[in-house]
PDB file of N, CA and C in Angstrom:
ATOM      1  N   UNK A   1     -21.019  -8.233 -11.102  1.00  0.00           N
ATOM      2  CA  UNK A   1     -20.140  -8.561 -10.004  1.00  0.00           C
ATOM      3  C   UNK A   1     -19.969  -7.333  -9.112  1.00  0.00           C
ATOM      4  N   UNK A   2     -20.147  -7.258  -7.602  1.00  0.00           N
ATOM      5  CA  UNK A   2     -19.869  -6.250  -6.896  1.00  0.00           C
ATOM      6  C   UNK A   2     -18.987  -5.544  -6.550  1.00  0.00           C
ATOM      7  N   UNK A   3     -18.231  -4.729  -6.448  1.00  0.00           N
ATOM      8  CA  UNK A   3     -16.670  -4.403  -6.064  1.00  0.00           C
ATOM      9  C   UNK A   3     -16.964  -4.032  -4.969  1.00  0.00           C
ATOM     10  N   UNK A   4     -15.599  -4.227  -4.775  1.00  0.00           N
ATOM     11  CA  UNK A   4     -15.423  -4.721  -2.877  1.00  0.00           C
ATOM     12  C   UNK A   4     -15.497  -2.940  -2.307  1.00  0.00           C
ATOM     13  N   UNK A   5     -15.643  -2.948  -1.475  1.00  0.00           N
ATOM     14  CA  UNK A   5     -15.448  -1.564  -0.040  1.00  0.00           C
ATOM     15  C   UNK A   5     -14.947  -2.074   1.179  1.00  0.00           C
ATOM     16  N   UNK A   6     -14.124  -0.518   0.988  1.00  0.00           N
ATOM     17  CA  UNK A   6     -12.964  -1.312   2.053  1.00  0.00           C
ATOM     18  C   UNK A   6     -13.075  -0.070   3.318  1.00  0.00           C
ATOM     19  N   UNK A   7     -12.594  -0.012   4.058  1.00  0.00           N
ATOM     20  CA  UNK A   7     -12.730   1.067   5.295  1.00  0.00           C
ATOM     21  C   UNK A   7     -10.784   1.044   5.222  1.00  0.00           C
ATOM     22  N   UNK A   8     -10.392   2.132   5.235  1.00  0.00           N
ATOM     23  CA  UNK A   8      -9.106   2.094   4.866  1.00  0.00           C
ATOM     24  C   UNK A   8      -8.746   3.050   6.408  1.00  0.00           C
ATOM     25  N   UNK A   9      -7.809   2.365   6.465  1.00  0.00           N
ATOM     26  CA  UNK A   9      -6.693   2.967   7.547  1.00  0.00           C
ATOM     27  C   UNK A   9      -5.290   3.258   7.697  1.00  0.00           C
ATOM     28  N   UNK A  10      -5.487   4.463   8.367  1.00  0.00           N
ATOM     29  CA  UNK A  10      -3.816   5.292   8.556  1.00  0.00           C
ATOM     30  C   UNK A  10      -2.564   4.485   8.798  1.00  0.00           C
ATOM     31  N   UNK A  11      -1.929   4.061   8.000  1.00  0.00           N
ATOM     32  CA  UNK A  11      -0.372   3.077   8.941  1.00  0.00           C
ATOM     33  C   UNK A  11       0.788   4.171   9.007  1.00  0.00           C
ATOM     34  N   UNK A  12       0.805   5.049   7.763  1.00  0.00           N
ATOM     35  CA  UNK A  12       2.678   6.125   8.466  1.00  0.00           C
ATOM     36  C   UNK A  12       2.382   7.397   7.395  1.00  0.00           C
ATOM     37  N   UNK A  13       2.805   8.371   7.907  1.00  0.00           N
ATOM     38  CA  UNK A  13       3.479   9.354   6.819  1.00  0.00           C
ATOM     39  C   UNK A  13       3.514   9.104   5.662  1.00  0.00           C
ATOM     40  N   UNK A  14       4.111   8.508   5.337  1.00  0.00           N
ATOM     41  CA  UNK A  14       5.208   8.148   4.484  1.00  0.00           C
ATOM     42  C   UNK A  14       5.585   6.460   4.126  1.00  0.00           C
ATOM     43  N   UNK A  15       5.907   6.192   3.062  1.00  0.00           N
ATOM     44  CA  UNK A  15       7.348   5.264   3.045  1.00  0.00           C
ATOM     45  C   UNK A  15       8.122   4.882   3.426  1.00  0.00           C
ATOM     46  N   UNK A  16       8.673   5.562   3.757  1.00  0.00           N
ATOM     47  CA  UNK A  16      10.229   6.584   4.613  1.00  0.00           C
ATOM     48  C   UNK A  16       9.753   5.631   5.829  1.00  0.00           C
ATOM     49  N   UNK A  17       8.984   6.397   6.523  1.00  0.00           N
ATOM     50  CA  UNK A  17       8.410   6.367   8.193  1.00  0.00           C
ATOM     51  C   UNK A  17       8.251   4.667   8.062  1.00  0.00           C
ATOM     52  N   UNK A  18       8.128   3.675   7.532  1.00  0.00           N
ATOM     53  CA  UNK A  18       7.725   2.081   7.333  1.00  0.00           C
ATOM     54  C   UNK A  18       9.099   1.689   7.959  1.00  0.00           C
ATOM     55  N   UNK A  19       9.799   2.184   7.765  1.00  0.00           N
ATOM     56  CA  UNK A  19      11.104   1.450   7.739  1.00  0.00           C
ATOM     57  C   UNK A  19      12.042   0.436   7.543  1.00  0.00           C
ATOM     58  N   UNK A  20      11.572  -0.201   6.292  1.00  0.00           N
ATOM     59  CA  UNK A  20      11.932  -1.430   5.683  1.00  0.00           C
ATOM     60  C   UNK A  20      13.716  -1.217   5.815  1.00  0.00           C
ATOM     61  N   UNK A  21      13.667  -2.802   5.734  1.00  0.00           N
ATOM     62  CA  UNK A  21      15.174  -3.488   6.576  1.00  0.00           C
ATOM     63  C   UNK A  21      16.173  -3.867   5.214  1.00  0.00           C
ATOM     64  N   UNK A  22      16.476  -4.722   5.487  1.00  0.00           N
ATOM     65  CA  UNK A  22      17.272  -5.608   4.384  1.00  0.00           C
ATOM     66  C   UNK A  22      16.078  -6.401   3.685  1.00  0.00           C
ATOM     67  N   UNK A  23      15.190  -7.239   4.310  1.00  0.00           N
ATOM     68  CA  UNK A  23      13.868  -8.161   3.525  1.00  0.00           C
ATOM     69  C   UNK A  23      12.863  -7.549   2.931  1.00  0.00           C
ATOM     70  N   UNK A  24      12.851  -5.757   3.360  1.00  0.00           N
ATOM     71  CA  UNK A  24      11.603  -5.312   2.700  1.00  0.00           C
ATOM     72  C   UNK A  24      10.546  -6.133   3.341  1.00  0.00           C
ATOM     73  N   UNK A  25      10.342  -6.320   4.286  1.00  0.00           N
ATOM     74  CA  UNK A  25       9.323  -6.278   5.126  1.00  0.00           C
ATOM     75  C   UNK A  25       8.830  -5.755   6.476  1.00  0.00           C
ATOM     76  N   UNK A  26       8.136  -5.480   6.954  1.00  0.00           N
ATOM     77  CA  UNK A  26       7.455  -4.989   8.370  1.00  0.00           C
ATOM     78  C   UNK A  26       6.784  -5.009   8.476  1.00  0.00           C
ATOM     79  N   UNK A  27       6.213  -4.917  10.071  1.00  0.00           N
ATOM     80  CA  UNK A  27       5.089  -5.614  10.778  1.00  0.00           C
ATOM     81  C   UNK A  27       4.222  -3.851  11.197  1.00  0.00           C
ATOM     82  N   UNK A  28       3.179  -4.161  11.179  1.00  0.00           N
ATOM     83  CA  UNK A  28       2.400  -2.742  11.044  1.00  0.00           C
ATOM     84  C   UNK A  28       1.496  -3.395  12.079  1.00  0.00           C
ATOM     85  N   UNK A  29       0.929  -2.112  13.210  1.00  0.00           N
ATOM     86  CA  UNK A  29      -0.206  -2.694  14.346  1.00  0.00           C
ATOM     87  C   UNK A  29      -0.856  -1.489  13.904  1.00  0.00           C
ATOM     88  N   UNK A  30      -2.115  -1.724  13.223  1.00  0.00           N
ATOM     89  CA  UNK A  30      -3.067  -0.753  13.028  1.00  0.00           C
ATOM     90  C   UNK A  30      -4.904  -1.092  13.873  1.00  0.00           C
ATOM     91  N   UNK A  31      -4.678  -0.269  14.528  1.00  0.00           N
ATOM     92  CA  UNK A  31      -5.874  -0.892  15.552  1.00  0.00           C
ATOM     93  C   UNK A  31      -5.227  -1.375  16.459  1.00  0.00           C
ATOM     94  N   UNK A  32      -6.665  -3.198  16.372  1.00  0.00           N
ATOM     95  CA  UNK A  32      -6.351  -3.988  17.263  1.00  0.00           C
ATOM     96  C   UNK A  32      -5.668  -5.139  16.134  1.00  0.00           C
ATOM     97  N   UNK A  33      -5.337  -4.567  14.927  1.00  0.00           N
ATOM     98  CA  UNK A  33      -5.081  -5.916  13.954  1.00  0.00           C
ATOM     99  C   UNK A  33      -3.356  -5.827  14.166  1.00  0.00           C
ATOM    100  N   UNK A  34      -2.787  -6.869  13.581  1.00  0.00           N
ATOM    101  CA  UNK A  34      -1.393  -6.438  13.128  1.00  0.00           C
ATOM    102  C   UNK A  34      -1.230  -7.074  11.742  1.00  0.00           C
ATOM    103  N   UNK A  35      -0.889  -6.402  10.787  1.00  0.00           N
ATOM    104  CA  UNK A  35      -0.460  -7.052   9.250  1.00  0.00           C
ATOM    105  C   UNK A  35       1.395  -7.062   9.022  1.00  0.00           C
ATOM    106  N   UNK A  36       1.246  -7.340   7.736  1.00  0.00           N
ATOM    107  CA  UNK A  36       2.965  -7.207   7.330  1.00  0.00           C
ATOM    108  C   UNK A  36       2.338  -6.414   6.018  1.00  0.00           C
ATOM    109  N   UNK A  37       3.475  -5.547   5.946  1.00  0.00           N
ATOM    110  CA  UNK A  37       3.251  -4.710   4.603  1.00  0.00           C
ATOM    111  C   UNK A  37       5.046  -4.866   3.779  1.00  0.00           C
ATOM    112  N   UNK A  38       4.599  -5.298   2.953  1.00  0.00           N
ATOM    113  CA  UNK A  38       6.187  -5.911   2.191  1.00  0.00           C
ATOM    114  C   UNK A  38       6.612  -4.763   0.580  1.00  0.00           C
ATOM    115  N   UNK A  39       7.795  -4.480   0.630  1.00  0.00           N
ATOM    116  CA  UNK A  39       7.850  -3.645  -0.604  1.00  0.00           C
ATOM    117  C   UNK A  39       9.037  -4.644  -1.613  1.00  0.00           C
ATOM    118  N   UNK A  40       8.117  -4.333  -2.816  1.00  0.00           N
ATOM    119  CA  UNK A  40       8.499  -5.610  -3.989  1.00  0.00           C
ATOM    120  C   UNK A  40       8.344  -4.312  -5.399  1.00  0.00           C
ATOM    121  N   UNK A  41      10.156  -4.177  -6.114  1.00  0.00           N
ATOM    122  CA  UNK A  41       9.341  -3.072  -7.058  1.00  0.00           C
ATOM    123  C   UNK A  41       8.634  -2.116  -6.838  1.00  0.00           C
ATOM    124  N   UNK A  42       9.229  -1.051  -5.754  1.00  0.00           N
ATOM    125  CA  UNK A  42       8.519  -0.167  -5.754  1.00  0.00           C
ATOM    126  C   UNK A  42       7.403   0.157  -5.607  1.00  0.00           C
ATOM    127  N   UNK A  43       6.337  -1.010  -4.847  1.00  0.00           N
ATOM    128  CA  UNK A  43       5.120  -1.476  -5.307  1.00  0.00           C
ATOM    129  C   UNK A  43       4.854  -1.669  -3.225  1.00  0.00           C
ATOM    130  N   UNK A  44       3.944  -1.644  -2.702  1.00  0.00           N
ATOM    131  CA  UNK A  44       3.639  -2.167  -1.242  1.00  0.00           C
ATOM    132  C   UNK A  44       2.544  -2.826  -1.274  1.00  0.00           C
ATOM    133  N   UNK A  45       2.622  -4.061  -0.845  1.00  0.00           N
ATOM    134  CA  UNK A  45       1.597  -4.425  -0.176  1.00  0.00           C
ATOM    135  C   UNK A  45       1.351  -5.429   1.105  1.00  0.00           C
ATOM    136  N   UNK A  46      -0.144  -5.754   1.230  1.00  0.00           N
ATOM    137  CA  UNK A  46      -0.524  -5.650   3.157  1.00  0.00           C
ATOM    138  C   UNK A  46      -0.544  -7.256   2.751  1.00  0.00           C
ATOM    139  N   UNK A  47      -0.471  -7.898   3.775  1.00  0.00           N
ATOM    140  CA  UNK A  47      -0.421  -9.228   4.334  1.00  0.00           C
ATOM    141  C   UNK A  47      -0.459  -9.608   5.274  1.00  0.00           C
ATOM    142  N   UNK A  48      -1.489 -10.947   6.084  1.00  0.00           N
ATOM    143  CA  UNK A  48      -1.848 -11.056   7.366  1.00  0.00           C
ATOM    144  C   UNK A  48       0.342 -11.393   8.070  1.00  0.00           C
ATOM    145  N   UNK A  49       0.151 -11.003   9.268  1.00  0.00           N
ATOM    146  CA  UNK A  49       1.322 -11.106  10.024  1.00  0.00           C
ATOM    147  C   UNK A  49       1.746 -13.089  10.171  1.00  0.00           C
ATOM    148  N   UNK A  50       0.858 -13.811  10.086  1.00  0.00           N
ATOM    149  CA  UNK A  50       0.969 -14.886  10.854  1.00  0.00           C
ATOM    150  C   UNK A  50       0.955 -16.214   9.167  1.00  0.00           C
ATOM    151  N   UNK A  51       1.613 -17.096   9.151  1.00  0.00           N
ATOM    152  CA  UNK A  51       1.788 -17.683   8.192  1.00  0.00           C
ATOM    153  C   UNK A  51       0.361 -18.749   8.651  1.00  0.00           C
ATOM    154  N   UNK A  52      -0.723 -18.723   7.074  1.00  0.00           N
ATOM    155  CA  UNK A  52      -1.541 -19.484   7.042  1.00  0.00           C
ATOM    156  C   UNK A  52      -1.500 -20.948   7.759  1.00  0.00           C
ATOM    157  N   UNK A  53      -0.447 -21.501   7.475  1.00  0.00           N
ATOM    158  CA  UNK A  53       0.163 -22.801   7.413  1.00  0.00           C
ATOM    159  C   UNK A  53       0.714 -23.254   9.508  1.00  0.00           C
ATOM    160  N   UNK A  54       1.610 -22.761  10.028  1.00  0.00           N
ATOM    161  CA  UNK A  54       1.574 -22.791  11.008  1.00  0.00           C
ATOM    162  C   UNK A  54       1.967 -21.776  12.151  1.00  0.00           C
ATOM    163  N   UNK A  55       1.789 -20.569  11.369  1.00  0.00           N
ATOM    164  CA  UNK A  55       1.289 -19.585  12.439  1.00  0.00           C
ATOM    165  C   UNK A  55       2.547 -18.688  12.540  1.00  0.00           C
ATOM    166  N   UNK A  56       4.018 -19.013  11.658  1.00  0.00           N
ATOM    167  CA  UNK A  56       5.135 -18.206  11.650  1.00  0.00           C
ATOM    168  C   UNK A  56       5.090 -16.807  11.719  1.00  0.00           C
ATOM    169  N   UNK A  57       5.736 -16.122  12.201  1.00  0.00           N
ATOM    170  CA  UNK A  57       5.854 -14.737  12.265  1.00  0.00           C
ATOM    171  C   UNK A  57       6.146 -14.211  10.570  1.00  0.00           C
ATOM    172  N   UNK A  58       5.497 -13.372   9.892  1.00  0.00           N
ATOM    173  CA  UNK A  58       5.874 -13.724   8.038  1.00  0.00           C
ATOM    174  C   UNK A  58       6.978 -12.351   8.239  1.00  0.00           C
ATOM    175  N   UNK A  59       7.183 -11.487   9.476  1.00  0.00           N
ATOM    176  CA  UNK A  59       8.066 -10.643   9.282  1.00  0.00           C
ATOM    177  C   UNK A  59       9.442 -11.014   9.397  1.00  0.00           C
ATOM    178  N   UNK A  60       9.905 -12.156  10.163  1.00  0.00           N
ATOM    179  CA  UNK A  60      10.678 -12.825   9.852  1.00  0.00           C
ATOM    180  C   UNK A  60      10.989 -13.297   8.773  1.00  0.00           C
ATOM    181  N   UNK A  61      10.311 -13.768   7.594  1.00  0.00           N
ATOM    182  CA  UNK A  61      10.912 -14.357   5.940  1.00  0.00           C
ATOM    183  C   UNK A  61      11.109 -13.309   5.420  1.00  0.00           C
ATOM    184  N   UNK A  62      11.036 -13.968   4.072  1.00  0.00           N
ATOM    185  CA  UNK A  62      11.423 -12.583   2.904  1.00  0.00           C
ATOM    186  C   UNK A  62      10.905 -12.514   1.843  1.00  0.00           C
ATOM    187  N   UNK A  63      11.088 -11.646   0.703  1.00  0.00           N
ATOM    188  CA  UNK A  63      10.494 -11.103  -0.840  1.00  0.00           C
ATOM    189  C   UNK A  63      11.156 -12.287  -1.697  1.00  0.00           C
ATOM    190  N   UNK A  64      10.937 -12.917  -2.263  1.00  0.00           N
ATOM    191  CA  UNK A  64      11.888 -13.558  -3.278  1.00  0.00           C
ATOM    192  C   UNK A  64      11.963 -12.905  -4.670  1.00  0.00           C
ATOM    193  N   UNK A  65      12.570 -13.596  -5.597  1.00  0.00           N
ATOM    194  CA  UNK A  65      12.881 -12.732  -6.882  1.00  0.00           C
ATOM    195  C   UNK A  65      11.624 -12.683  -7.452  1.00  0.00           C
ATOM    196  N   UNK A  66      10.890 -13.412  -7.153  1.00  0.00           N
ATOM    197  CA  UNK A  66       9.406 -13.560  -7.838  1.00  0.00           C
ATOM    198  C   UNK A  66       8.214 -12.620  -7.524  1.00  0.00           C
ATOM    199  N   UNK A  67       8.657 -12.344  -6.178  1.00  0.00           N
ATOM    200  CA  UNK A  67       7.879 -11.324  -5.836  1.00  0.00           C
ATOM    201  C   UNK A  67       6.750 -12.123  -4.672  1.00  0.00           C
ATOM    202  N   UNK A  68       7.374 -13.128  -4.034  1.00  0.00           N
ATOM    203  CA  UNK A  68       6.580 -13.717  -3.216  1.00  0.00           C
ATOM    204  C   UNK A  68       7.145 -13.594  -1.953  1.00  0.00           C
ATOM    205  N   UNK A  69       6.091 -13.628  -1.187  1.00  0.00           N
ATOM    206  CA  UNK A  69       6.574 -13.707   1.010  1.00  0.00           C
ATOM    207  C   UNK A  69       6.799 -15.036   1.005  1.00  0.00           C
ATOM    208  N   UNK A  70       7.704 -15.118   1.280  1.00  0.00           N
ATOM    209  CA  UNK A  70       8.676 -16.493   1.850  1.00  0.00           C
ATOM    210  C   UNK A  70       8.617 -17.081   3.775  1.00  0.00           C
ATOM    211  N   UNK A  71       7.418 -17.854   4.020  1.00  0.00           N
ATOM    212  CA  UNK A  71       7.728 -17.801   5.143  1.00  0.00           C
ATOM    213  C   UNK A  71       8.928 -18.399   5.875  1.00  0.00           C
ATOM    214  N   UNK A  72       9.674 -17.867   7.192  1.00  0.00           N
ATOM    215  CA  UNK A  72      10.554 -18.275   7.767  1.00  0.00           C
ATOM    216  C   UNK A  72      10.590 -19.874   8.364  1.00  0.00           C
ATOM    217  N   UNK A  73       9.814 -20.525   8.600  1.00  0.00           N
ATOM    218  CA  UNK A  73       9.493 -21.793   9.131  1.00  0.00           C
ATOM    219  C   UNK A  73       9.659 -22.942   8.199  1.00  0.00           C
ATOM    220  N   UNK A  74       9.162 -23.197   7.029  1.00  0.00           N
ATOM    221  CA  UNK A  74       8.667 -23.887   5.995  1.00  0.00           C
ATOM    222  C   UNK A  74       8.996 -23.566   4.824  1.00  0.00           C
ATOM    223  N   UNK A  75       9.525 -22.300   4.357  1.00  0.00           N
ATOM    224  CA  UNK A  75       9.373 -21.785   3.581  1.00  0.00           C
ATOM    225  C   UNK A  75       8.283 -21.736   1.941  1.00  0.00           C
ATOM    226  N   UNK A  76       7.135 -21.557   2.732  1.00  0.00           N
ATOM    227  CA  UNK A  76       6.253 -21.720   1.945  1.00  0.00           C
ATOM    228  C   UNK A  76       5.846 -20.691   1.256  1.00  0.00           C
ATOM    229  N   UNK A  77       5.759 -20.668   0.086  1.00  0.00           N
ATOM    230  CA  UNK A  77       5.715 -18.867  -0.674  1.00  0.00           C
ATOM    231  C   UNK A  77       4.614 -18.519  -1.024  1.00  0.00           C
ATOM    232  N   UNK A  78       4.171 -17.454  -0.789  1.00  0.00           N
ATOM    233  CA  UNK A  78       2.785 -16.766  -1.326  1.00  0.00           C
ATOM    234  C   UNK A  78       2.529 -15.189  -1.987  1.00  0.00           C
ATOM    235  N   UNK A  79       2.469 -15.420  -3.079  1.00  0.00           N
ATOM    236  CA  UNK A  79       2.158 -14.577  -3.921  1.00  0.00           C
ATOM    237  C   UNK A  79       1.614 -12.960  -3.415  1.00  0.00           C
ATOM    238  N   UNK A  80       2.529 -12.052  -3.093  1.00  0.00           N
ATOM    239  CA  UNK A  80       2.162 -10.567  -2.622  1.00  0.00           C
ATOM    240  C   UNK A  80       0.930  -9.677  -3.543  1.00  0.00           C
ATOM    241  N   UNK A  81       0.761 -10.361  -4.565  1.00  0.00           N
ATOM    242  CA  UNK A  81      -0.783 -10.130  -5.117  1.00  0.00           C
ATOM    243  C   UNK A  81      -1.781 -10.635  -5.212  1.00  0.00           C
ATOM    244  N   UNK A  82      -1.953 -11.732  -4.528  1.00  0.00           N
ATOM    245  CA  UNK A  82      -3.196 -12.207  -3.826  1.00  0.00           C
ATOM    246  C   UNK A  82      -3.216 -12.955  -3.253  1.00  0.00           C
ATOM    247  N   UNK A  83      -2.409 -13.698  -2.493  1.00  0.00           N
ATOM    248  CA  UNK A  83      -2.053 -14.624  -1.395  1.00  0.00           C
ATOM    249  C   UNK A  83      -1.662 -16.122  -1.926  1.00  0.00           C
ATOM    250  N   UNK A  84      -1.781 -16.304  -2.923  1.00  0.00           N
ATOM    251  CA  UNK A  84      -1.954 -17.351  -3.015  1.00  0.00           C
ATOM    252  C   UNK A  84      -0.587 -18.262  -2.986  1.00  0.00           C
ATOM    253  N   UNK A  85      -0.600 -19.529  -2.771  1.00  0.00           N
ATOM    254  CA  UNK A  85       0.258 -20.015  -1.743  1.00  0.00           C
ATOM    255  C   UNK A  85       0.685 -20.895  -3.313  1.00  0.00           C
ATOM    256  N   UNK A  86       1.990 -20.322  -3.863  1.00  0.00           N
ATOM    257  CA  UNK A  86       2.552 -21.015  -5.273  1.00  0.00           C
ATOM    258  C   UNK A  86       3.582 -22.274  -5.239  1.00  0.00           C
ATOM    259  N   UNK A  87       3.734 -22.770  -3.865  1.00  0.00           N
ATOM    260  CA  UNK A  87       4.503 -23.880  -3.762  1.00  0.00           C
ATOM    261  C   UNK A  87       3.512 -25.364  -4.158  1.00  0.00           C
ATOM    262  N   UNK A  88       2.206 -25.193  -3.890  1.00  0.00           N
ATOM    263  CA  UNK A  88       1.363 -26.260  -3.810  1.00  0.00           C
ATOM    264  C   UNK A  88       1.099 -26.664  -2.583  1.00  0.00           C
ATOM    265  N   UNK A  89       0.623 -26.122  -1.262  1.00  0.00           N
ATOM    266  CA  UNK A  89       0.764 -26.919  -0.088  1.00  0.00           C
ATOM    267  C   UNK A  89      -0.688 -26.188   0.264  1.00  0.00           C
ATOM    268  N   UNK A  90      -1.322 -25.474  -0.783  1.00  0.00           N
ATOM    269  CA  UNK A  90      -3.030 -25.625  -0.487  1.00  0.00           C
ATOM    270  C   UNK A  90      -3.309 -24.509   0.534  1.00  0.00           C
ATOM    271  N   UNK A  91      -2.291 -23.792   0.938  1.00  0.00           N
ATOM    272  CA  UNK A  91      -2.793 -22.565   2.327  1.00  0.00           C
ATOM    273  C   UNK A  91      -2.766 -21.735   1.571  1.00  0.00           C
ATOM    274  N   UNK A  92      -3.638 -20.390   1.298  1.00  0.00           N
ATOM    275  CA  UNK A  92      -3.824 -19.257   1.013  1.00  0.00           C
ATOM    276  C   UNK A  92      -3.841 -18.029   2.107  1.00  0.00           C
ATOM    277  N   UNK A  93      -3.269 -16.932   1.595  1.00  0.00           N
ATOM    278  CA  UNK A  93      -2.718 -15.964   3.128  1.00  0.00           C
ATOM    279  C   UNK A  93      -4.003 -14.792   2.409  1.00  0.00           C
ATOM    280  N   UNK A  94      -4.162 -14.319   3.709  1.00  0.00           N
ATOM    281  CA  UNK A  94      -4.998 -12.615   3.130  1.00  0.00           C
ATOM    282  C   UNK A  94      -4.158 -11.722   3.334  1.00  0.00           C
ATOM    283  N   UNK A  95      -4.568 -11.217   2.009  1.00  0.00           N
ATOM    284  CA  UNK A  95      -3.874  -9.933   1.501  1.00  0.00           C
ATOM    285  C   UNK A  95      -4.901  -8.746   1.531  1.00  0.00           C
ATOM    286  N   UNK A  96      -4.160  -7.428   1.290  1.00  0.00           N
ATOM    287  CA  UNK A  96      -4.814  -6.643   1.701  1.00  0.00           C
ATOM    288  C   UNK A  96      -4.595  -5.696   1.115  1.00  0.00           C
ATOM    289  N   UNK A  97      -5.331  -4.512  -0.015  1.00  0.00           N
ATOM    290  CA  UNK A  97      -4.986  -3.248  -0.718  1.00  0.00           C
ATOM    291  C   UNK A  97      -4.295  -2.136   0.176  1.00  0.00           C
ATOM    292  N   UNK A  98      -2.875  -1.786  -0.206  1.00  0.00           N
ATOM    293  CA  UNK A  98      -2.136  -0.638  -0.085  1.00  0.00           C
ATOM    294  C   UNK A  98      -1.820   0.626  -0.764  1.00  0.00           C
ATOM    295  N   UNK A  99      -2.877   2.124   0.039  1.00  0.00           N
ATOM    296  CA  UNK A  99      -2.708   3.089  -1.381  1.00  0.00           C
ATOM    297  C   UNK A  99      -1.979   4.198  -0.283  1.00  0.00           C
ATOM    298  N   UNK A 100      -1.300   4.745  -1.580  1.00  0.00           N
ATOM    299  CA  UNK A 100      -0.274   6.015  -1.532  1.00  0.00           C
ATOM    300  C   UNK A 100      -0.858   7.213  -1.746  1.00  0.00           C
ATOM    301  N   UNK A 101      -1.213   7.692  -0.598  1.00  0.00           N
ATOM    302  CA  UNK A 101      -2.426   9.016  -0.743  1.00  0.00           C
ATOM    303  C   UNK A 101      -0.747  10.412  -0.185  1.00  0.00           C
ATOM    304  N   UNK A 102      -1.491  11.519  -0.366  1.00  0.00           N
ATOM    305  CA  UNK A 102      -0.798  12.761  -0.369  1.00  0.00           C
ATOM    306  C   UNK A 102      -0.437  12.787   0.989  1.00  0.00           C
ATOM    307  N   UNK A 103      -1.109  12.490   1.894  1.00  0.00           N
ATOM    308  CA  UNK A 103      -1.261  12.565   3.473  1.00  0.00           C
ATOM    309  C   UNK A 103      -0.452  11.324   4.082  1.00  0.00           C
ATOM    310  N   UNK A 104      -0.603  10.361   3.475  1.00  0.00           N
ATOM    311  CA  UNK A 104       0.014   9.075   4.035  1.00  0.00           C
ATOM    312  C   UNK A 104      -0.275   7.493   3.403  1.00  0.00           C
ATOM    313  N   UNK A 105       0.460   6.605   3.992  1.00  0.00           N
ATOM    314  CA  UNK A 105      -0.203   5.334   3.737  1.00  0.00           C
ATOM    315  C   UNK A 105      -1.506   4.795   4.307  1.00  0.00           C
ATOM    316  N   UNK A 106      -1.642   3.900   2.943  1.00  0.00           N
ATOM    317  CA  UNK A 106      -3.062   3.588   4.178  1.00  0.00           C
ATOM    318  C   UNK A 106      -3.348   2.383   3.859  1.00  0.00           C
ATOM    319  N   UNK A 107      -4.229   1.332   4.889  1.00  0.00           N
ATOM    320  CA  UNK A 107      -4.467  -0.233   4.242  1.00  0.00           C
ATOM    321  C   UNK A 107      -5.816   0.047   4.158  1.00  0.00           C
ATOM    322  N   UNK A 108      -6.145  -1.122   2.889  1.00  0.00           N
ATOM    323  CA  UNK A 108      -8.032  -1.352   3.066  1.00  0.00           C
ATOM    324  C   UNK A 108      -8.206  -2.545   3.708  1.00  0.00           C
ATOM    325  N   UNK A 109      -9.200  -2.811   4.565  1.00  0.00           N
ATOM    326  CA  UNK A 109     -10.384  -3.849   5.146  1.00  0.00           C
ATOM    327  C   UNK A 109     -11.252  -3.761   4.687  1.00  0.00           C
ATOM    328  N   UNK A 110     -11.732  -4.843   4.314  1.00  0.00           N
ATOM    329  CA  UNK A 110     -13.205  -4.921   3.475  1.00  0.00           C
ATOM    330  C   UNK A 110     -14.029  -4.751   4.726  1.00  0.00           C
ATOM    331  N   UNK A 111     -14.877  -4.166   3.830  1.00  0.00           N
ATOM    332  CA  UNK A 111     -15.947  -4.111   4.627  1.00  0.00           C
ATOM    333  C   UNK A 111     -17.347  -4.982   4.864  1.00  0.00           C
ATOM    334  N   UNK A 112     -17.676  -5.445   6.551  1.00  0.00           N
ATOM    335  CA  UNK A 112     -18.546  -5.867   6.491  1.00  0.00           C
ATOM    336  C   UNK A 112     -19.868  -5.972   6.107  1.00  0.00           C
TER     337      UNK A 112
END
């Protein structure tokens, strides 16, 4: 089986610099992309901005106790470790590896 390669990119400083709210979530524009990067447990990770399902803003919802993005519209939940959509309504979100380097955060994109 191949393991993936990713082209990883700069999002902040820091942690700190993210500036998570009350939901532990935010919207990150890296490039020309924009993701949500959500903190669950001490733990971050990347997620497309736009809800699979009908296109909700996902920085608007929230973390639930489970550890899932809750979208604001529908509330349809998807799993912050691999998208997968645990209510049953068949939409899967992309997710995206978040690492904690000395220098800063950073997301991976697979690579083409």
């Amino acid at each position: 089986m191949a393991t993936k390669e990713y082209n990883w990119e700069f999002v902040a400083d820091s942690v700190e610099q993210l500036g998570f709210g009350k939901y532990d979530i935010v919207q990150a524009e890296i490039g020309e992309r924009t993701i949500c990067i959500a903190r669950f447990k001490n733990q971050l990770y990347g997620f497309q901005s736009k809800c699979p399902h009908a296109g909700a803003k996902m920085v608007m919802g929230y973390i639930d106790a489970q550890g899932n993005a809750v979208c604001p519209l529908h509330r349809f939940k998807f799993a912050l470790r691999n998208g997968y959509n645990v209510t049953g309504e068949g939409y899967n979100m992309k997710t995206f590896p978040i690492e904690l380097r000395e220098d800063g955060v950073f997301v991976g994109f697979l690579k083409l």
